[in-house]
Structures are given as C-alpha cells and as structure tokens.
Protein backbone atom coordinates (compact mmCIF):
# COMPACT_ATOMS: atom_id res chain seq x y z
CA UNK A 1 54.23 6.31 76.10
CA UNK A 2 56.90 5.68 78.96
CA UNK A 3 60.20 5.74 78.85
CA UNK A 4 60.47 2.10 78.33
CA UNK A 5 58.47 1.99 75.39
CA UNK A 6 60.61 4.64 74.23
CA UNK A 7 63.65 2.90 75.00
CA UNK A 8 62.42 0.05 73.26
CA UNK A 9 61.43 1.75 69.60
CA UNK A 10 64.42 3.62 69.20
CA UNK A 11 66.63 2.07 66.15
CA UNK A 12 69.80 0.01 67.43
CA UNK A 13 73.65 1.53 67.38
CA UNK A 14 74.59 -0.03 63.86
CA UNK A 15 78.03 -0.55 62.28
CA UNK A 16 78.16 -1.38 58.29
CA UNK A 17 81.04 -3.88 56.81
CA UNK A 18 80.97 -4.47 53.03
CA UNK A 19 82.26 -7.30 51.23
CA UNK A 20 82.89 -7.22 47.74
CA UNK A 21 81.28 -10.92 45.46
CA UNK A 22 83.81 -10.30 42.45
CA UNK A 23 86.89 -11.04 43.97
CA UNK A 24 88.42 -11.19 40.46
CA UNK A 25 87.79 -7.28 39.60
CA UNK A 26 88.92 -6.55 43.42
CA UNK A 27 92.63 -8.09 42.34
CA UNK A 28 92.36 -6.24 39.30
CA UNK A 29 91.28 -2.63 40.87
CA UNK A 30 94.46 -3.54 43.21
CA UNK A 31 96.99 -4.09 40.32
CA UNK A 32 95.80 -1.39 38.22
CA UNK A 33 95.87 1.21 41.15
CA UNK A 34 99.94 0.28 41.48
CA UNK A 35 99.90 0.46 37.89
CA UNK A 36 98.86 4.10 37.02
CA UNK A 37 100.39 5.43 39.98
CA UNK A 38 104.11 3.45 38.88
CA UNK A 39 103.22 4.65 34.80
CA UNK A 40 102.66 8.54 36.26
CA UNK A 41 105.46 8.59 38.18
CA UNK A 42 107.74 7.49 34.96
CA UNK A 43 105.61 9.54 32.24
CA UNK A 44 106.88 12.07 30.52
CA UNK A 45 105.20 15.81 30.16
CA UNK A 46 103.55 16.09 26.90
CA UNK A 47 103.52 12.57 25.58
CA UNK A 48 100.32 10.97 24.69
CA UNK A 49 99.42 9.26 28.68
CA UNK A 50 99.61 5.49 29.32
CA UNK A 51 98.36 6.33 32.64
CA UNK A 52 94.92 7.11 30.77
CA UNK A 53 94.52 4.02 29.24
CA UNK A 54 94.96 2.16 32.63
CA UNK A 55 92.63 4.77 34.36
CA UNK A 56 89.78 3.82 32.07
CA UNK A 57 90.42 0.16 33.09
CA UNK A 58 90.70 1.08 36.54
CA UNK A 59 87.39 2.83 37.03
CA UNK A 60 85.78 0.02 34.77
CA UNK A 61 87.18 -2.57 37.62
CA UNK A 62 85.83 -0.10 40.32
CA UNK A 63 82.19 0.09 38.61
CA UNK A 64 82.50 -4.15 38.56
CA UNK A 65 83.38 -4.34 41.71
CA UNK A 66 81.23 -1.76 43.38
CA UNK A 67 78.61 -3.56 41.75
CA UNK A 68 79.50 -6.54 43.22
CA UNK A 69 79.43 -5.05 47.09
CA UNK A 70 76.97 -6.80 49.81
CA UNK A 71 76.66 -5.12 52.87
CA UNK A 72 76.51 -6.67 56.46
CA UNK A 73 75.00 -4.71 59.14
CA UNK A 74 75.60 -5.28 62.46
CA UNK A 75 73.50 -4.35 65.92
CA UNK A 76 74.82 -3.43 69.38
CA UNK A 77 73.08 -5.92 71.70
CA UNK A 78 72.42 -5.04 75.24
CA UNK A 79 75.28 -5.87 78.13
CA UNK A 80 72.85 -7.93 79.46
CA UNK A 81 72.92 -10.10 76.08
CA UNK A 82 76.49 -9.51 75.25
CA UNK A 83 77.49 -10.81 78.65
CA UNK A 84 75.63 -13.68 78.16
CA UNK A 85 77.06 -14.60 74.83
CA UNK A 86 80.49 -14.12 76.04
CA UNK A 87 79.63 -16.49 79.45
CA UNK A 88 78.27 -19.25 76.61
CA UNK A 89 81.55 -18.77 74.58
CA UNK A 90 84.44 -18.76 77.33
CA UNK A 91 87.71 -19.54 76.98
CA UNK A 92 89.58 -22.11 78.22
CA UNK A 93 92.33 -20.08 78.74
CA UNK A 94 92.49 -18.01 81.24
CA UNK A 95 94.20 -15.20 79.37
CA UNK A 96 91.43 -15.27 76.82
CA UNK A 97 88.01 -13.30 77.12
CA UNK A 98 86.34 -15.11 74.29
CA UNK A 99 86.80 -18.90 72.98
CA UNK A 100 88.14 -17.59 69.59
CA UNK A 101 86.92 -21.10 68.12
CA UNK A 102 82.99 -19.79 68.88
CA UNK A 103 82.47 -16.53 69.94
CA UNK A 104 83.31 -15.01 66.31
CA UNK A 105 80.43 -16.66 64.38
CA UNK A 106 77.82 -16.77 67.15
CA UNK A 107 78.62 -12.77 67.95
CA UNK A 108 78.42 -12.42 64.14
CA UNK A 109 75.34 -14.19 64.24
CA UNK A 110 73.55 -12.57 67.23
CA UNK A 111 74.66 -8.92 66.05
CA UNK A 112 73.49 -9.38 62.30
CA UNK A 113 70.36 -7.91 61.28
CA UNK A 114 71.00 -7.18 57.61
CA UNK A 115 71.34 -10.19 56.55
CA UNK A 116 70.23 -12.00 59.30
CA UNK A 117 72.59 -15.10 59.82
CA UNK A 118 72.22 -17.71 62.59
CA UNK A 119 75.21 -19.38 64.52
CA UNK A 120 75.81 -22.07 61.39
CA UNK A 121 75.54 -20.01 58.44
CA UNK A 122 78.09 -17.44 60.30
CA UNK A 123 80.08 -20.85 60.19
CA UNK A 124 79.65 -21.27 56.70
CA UNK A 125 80.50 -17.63 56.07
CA UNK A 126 84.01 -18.13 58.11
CA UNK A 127 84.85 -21.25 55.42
CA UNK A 128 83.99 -19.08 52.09
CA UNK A 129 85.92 -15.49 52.85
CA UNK A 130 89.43 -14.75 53.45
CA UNK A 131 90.37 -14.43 56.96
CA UNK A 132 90.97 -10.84 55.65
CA UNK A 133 87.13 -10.10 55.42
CA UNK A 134 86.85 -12.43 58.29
CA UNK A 135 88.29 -10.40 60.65
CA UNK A 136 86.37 -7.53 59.02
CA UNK A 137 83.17 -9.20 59.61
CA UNK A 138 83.95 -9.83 62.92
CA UNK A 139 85.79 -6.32 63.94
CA UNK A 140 82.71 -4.50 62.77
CA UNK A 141 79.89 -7.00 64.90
CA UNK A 142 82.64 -6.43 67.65
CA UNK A 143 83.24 -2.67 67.31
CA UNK A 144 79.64 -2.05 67.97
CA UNK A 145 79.47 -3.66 71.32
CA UNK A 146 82.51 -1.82 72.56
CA UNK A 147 82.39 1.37 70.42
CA UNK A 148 78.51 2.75 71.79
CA UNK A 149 78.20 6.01 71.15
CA UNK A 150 79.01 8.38 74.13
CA UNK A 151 76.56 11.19 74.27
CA UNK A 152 77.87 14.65 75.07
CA UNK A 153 75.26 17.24 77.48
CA UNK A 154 75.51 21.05 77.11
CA UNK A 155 76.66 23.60 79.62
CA UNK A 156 73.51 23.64 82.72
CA UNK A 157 71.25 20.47 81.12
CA UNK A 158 70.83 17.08 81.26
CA UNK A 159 69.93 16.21 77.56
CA UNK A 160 71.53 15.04 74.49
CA UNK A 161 71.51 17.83 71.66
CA UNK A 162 70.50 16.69 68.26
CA UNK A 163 68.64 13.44 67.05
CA UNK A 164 69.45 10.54 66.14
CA UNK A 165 72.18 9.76 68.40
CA UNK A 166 71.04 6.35 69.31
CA UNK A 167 71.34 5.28 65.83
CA UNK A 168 74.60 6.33 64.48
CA UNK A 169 76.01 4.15 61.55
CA UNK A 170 79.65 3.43 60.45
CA UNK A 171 80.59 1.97 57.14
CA UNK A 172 83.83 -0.05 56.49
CA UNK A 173 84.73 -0.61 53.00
CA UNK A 174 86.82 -4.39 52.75
C-alpha cells in the first residue's frame, strides 16, 4: 500500500456534540442542581437533610435525561472541500467569511457522519432546537475544521509518536 491509500483509510479528525430529547428532565436537573446547593448552604449540622431528598430527585432527572442523550458526530473535511463550501456559502458582506443564513446547516450537513444529515434536514434541525444547541451543533462541525490536531515530532525524527493521532475525538455535553 502507498501512502495515498494510507492517507485515505485512516479514520477522520472527529468532534462529538450531544443533545439531550427530554428537554423537560433537562429543566428539572437545572432547578434541582440550584436547589440542593441553596438547601446545603442553609442546612443545619445534625438535622435530618432536605438536601437528600432533592439529591435523589436530582440523580433520578440525570438518569432521565442521560437517557434521553443523542449524539452528533462531526468530520473534519479536507481544505480542499471546506474551501469549497465556504466559496458556495459567501457572504454578502464583506466583513463576513460565511453567509450565516447557509453556511451553518450545509457545514452541519457536509461534516455529519453520525447521523448523517443532508443540507434540508440540517434546516429542519435549526427550526426544532434552541439556538442554544444550535450554536452547539454548529461550534462542534466548526471546531473540527479549524481545531485539526497539530502533531508534535521528538528530538532528531520526523515521526509522530503514538497512534491514533489522526483520529482524536472531543465530546461536548449541551
């Protein structure tokens, strides 16, 4: 094999966003997190804990809405492909790299591989989160074209210690 064919099989630079389904038992993991940490700070020593009772809800809110996490993995493309998506999605501002109307979804859409999403449904997607996980979405399919992993060499060589540098995987929790 040549070192295109090696170039070629080697896994993509991936970045991981999650989004959680149960939006309901996210609000409630939220409140009850400000709620044990306001009930500790007024408890007093030696008196049966409130706090306890609102931990067990709190880490049966966490199990729902772990439960209800979906991951979205994104790829880093090539420059050659990520230029050409950003010359199909300019701006007609000036100031602007990106047409921030288009270039979200279709990156989104070019840089998903788990799921896979095309242009529209990244559309769709935009219409059904909050511009909270939005932005997350987006950051993370973003982050991975600009964020490539930089390679270090040791002292007298030309080669990368360790494996699996080409592949390295980030996770943000939304």
């Amino acid at each position: 094999m040549g070192i295109l064919d090696d170039l070629e099989a080697r896994d993509p630079v991936t970045k991981t966003v999650a989004i959680y389904m149960d939006t309901a038992a996210v609000s409630e993991v939220m409140a009850l997190r400000d709620e044990v940490q306001r009930v500790r700070a007024n408890e007093l020593p030696g008196l049966k804990s409130e706090a306890a009772v609102h931990q067990r809800r709190l880490e049966e809110a966490e199990a729902r809405m772990l439960e209800s996490e979906r991951e979205f993995r994104f790829k880093a493309l090539s420059d050659a492909e990520y230029d050409h998506l950003l010359n199909q999605h300019k701006s007609d501002d000036e100031k602007l790299l990106y047409d921030p109307e288009t270039f979200p979804a279709a990156l989104i859409a070019t840089a998903s591989f788990e799921p896979v999403l095309t242009e529209a449904e990244a559309h769709r997607v935009r219409g059904l989160v909050s511009s909270y996980e939005w932005d997350a979405l987006f950051g993370t399919a973003f982050k991975v074209q600009v964020e490539k992993p930089r390679p270090f060499t040791g002292p007298g060589t030309d080669r990368i210690p360790g494996s699996g540098l080409s592949s390295i995987t980030a996770s943000t929790k939304v």
